[in-house]
C-alpha atoms as a PDB file:
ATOM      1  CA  UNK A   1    -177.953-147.770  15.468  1.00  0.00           C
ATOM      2  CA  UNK A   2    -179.371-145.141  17.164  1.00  0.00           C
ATOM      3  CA  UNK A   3    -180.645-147.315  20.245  1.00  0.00           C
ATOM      4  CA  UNK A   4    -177.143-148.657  20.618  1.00  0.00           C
ATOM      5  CA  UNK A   5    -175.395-144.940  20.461  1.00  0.00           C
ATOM      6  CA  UNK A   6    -177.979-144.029  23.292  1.00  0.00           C
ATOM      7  CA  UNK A   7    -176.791-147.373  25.357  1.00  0.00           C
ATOM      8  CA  UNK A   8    -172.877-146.252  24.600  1.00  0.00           C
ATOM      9  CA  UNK A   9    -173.202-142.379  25.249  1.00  0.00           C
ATOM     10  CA  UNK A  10    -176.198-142.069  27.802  1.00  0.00           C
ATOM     11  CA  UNK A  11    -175.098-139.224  29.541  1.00  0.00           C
ATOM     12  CA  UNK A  12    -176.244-137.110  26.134  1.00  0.00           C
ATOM     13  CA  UNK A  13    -179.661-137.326  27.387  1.00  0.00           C
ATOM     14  CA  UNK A  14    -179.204-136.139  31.346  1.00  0.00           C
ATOM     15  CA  UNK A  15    -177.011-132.734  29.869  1.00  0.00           C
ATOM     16  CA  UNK A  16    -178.477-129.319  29.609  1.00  0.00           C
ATOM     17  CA  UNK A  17    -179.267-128.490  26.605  1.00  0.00           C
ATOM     18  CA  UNK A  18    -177.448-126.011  24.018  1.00  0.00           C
ATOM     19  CA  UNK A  19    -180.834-123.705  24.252  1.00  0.00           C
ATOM     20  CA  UNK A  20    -180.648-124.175  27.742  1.00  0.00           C
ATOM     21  CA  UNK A  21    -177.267-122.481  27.881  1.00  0.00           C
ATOM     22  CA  UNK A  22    -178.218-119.891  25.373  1.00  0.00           C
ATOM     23  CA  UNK A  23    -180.712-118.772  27.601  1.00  0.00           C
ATOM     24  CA  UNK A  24    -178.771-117.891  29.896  1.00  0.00           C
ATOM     25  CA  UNK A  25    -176.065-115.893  28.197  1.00  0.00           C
ATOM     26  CA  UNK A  26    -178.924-114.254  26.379  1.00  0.00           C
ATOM     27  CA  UNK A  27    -176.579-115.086  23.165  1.00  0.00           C
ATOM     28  CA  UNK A  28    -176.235-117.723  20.215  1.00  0.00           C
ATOM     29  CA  UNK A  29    -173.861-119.740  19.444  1.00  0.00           C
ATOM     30  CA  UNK A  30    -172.307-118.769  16.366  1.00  0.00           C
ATOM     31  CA  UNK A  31    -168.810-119.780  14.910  1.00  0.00           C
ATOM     32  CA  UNK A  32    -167.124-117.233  12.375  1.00  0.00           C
ATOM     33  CA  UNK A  33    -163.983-118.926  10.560  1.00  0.00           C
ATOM     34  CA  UNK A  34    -161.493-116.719   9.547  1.00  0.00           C
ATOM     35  CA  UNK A  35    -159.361-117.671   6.614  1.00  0.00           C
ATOM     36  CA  UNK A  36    -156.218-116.209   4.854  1.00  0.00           C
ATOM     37  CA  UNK A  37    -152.491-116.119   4.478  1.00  0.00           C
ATOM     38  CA  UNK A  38    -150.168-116.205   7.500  1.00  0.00           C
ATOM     39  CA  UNK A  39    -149.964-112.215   8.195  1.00  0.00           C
ATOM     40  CA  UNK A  40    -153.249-111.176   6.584  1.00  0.00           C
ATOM     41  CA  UNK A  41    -154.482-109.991  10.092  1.00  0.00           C
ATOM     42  CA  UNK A  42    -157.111-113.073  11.090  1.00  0.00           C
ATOM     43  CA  UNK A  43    -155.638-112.688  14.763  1.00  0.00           C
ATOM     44  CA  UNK A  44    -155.377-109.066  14.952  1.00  0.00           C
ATOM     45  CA  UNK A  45    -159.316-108.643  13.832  1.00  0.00           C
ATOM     46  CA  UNK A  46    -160.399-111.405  16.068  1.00  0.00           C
ATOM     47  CA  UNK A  47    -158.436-109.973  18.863  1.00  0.00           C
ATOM     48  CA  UNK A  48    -160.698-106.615  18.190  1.00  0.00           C
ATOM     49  CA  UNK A  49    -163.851-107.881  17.468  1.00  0.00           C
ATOM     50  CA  UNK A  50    -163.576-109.713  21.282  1.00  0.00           C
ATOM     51  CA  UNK A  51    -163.020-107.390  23.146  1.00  0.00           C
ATOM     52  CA  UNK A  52    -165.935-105.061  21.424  1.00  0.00           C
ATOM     53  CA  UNK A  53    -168.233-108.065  21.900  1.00  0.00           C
ATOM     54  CA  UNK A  54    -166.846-108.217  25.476  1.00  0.00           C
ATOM     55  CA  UNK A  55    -167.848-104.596  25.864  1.00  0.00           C
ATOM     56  CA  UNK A  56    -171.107-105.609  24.910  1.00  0.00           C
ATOM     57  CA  UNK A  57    -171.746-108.284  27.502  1.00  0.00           C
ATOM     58  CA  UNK A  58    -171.095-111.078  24.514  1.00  0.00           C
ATOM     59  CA  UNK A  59    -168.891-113.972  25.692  1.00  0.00           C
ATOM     60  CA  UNK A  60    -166.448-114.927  23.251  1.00  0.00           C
ATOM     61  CA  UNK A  61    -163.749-116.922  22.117  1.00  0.00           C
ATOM     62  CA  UNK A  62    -160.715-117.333  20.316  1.00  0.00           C
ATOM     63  CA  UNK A  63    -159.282-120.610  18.687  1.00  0.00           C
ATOM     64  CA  UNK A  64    -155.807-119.825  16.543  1.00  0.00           C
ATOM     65  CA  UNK A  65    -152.844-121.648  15.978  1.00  0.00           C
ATOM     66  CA  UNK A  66    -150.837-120.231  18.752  1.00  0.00           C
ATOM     67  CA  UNK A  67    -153.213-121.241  21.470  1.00  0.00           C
ATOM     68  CA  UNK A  68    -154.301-124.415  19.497  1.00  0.00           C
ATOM     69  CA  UNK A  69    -150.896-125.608  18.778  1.00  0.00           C
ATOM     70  CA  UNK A  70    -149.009-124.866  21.782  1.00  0.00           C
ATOM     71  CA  UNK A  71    -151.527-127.250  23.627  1.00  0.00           C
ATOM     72  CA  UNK A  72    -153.710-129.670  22.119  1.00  0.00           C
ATOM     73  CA  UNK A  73    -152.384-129.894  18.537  1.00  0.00           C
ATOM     74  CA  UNK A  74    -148.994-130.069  19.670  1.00  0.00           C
ATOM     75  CA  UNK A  75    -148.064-133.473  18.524  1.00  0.00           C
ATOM     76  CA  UNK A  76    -149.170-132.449  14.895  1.00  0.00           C
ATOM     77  CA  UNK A  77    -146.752-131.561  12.327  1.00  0.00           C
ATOM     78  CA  UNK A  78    -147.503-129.187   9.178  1.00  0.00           C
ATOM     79  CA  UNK A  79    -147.590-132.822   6.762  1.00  0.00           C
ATOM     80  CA  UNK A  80    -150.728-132.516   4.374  1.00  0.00           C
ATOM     81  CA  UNK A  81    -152.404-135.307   6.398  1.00  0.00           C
ATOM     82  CA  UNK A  82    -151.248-133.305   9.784  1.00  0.00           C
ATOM     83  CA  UNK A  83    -152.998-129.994   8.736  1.00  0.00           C
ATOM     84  CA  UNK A  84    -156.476-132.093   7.742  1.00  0.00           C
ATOM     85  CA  UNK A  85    -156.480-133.599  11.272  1.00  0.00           C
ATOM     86  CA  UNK A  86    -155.110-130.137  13.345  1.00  0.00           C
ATOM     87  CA  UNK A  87    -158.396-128.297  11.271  1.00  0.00           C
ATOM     88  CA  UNK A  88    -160.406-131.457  12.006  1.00  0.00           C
ATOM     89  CA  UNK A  89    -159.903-131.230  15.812  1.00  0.00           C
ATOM     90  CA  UNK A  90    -159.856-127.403  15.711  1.00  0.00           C
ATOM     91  CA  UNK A  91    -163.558-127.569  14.376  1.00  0.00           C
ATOM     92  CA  UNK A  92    -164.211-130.271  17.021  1.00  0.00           C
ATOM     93  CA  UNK A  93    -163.421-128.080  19.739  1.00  0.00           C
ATOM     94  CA  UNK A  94    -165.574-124.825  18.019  1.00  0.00           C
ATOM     95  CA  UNK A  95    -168.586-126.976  17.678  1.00  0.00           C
ATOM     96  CA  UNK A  96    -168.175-127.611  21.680  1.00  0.00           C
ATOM     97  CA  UNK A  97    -167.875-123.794  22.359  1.00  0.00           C
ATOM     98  CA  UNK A  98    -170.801-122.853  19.738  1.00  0.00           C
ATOM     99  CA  UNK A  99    -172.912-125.373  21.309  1.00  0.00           C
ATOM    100  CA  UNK A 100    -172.595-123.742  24.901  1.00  0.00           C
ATOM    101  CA  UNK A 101    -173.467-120.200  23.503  1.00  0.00           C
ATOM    102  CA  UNK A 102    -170.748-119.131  22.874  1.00  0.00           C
ATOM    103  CA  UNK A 103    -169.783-116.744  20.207  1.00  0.00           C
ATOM    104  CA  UNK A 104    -166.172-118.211  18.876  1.00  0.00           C
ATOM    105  CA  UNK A 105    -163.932-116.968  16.588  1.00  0.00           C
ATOM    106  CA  UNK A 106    -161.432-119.538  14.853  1.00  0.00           C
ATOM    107  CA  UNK A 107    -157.888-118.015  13.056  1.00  0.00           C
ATOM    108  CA  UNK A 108    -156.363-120.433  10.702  1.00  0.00           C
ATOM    109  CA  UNK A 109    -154.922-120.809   7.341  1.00  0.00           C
ATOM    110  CA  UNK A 110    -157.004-123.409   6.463  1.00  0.00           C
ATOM    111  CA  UNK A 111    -156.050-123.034   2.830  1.00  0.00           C
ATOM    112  CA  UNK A 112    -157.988-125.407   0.887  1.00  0.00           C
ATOM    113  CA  UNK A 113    -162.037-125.242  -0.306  1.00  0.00           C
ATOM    114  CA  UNK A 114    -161.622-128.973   0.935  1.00  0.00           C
ATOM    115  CA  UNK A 115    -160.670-128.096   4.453  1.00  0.00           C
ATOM    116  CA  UNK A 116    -162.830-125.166   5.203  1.00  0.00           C
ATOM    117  CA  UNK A 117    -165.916-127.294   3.713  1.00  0.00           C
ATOM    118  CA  UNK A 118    -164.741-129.910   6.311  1.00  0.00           C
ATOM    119  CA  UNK A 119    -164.814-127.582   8.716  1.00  0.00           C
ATOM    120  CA  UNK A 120    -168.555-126.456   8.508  1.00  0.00           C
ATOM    121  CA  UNK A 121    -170.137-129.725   7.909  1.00  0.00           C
ATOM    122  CA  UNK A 122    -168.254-130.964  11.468  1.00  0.00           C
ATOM    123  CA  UNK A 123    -169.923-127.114  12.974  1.00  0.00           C
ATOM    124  CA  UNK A 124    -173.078-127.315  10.978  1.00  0.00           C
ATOM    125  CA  UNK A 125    -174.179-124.923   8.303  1.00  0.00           C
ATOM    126  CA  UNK A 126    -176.774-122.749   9.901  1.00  0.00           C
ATOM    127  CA  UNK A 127    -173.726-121.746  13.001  1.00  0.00           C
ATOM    128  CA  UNK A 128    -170.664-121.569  10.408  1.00  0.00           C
ATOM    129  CA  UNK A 129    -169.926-118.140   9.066  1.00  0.00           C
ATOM    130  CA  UNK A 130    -166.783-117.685   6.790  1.00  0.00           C
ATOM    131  CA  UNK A 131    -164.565-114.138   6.717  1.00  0.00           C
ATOM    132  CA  UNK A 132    -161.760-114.186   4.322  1.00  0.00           C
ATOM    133  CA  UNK A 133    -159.019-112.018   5.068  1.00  0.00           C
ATOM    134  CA  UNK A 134    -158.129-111.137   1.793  1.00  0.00           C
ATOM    135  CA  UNK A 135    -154.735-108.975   2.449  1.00  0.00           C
ATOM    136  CA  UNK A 136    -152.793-109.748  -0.814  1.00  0.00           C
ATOM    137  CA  UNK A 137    -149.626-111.689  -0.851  1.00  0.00           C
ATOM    138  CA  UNK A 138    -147.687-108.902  -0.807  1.00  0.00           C
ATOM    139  CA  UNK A 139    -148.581-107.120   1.896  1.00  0.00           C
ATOM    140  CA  UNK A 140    -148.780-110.194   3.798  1.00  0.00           C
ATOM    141  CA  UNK A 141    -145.216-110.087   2.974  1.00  0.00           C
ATOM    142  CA  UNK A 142    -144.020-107.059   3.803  1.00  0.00           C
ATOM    143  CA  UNK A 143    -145.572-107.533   7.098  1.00  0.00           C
ATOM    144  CA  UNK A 144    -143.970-111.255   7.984  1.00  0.00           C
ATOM    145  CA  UNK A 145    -144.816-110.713  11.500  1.00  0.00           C
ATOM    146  CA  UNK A 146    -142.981-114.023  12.360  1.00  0.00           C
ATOM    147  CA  UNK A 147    -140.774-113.931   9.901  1.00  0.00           C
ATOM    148  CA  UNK A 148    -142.039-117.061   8.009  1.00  0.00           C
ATOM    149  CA  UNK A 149    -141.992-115.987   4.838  1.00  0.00           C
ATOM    150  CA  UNK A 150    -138.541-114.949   4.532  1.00  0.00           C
ATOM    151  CA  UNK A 151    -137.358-118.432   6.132  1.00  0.00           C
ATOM    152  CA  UNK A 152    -140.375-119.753   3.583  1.00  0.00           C
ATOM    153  CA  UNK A 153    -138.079-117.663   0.444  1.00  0.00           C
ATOM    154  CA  UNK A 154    -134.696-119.425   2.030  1.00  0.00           C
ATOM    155  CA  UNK A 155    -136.056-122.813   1.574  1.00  0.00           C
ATOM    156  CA  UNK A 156    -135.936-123.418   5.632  1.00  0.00           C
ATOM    157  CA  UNK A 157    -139.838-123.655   5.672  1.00  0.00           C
ATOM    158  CA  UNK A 158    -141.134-126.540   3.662  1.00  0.00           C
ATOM    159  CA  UNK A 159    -145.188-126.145   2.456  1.00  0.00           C
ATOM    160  CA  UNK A 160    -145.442-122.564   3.522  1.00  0.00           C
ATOM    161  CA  UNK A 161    -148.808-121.298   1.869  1.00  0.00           C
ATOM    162  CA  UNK A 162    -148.813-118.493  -0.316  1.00  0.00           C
ATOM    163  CA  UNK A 163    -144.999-119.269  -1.304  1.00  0.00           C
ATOM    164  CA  UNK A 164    -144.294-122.946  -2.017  1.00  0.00           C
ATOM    165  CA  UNK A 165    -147.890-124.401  -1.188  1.00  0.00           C
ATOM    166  CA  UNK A 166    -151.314-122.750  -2.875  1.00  0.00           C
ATOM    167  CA  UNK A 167    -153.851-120.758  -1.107  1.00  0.00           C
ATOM    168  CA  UNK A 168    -157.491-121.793  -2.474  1.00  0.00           C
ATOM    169  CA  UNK A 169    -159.062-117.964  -1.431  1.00  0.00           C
ATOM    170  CA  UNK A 170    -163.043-118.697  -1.259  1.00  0.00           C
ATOM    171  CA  UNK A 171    -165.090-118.177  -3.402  1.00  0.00           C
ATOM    172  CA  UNK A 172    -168.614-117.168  -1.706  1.00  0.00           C
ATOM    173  CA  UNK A 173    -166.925-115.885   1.872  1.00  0.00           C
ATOM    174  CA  UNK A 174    -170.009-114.184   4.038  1.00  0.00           C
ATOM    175  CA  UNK A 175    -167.940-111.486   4.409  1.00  0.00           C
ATOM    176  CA  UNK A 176    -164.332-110.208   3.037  1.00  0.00           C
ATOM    177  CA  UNK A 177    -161.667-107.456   4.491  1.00  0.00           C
ATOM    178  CA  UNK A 178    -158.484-106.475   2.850  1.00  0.00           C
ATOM    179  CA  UNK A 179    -156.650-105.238   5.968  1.00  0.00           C
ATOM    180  CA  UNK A 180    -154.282-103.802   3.501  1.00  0.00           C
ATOM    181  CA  UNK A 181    -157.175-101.503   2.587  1.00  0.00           C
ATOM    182  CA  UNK A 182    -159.263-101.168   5.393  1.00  0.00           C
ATOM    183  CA  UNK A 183    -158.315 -99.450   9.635  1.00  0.00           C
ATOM    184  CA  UNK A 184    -158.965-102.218  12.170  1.00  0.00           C
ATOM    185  CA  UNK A 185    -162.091 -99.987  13.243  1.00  0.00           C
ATOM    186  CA  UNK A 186    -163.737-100.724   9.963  1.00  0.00           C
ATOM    187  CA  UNK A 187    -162.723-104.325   9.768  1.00  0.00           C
ATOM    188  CA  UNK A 188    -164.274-104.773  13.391  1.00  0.00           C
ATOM    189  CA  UNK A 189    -167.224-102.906  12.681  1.00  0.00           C
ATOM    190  CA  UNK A 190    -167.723-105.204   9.745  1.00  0.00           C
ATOM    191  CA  UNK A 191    -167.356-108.763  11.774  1.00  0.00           C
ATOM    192  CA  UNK A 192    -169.566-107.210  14.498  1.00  0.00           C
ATOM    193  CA  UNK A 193    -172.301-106.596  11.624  1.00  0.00           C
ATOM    194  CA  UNK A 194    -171.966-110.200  10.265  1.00  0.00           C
ATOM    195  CA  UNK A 195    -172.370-111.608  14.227  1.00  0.00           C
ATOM    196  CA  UNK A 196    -175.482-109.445  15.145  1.00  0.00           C
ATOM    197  CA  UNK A 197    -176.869-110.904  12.562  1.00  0.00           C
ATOM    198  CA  UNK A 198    -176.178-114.107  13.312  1.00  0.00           C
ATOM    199  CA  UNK A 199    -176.807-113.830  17.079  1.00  0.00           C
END
C-alpha cells in the first residue's frame, strides 16, 4: 500500500520538510482548539493572544467560523452530518498550517467529545492542545453578540447549542478560562503560557 501511495502522491517526497520550515521561523507548529458556546469569547481571546504572539516575532493564525464559513465551508449547512464534515475540513486545513510552523489557533463550537476527538486524531496528538472557554450559559447569553440566541429562544434558529442542541464541555481541557471571570489580559497571558510550552 505504501509503494502504491508513493507512485499516486510522489511529489510528498521532493517537498521541504515540516522541520525544514520550522527552522526557519525559529517556531513549532502547534494547534490550540478552542471550544465553547457561541459568545463565550473563543474569537475575542484568539484575536489577543495573536497579536501578542505577533509582538513576539511568532507567526500565527486564526481559523473561526466567520473566515471558515464565508469561504471554504460555504456550501455546508448547520445539519448534524454538515457540522462533522465543516470540523472535519476545518482540522484539515490546521494540520496544513501546523505542519508549516505555524502556530494556529482554531474558534469553533465544536460541541461534541466526538468531534473535538476527531479533530486531534486528523492534527495528531503531540500538536493538538484543547482550551475550553468555559463562560457559562448565561453570560453567554446576556452577551448574544450576534444575536443568535434570542432568534435561538424564538424558534427561528433550529440546533442552536446551548439552547435546543447540548454542549458536551470537556472533560480534561489543557487549559480552561471563564471570560465571565477572568480580564482578557489574564485569559491571554494564560494561552500564551500553554503555547510557550508547547513551542
Amino acid at each position: 500500500m505504501a509503494d502504491s501511495l508513493n507512485t499516486i502522491y510522489p511529489i510528498f517526497d521532493k517537498m521541504l520538510s515540516r522541520e525544514d520550515k520550522e527552522s526557519l521561523l525559529h517556531q513549532r507548529g502547534i494547534m490550540i482548539w478552542m471550544t465553547g458556546l457561541s459568545g463565550s469569547g473563543k474569537s475575542t481571546v484568539a484575536i489577543g493572544v495573536e497579536r501578542e504572539l505577533h509582538n513576539r516575532g511568532i507567526l500565527c493564525r486564526i481559523l473561526d467560523g466567520d473566515n471558515i464559513r464565508a469561504g471554504i465551508n460555504s456550501n455546508l449547512g448547520f445539519s448534524e452530518e454538515d457540522r462533522r464534515e465543516n470540523i472535519r475540513r476545518i482540522a484539515e486545513i490546521g494540520k496544513l498550517f501546523v505542519d508549516t510552523g505555524i502556530v494556529t489557533i482554531a474558534c469553533f463550537v465544536s460541541p461534541t467529545t466526538e468531534l473535538r476527538e476527531m479533530a486531534r486524531k486528523i492534527i495528531g496528538e503531540k500538536d493538538f492542545r484543547e482550551v475550553y472557554i468555559a463562560t457559562p450559559l448565561d453570560e453567554c447569553e446576556r452577551r448574544d453578540v450576534k444575536g443568535l440566541y434570542a432568534r435561538a429562544r424564538r424558534g427561528e434558529v433550529k440546533d442552536f447549542t446551548g439552547i435546543s442542541a447540548p454542549f458536551e464541555a470537556p472533560t480534561n481541557p489543557d487549559l480552561s478560562l471563564d471570560t465571565s471571570k477572568m480580564t482578557l489580559k489574564e485569559e491571554v497571558e494564560a494561552v500564551i503560557e500553554l503555547i510557550n510550552k508547547n513551542i
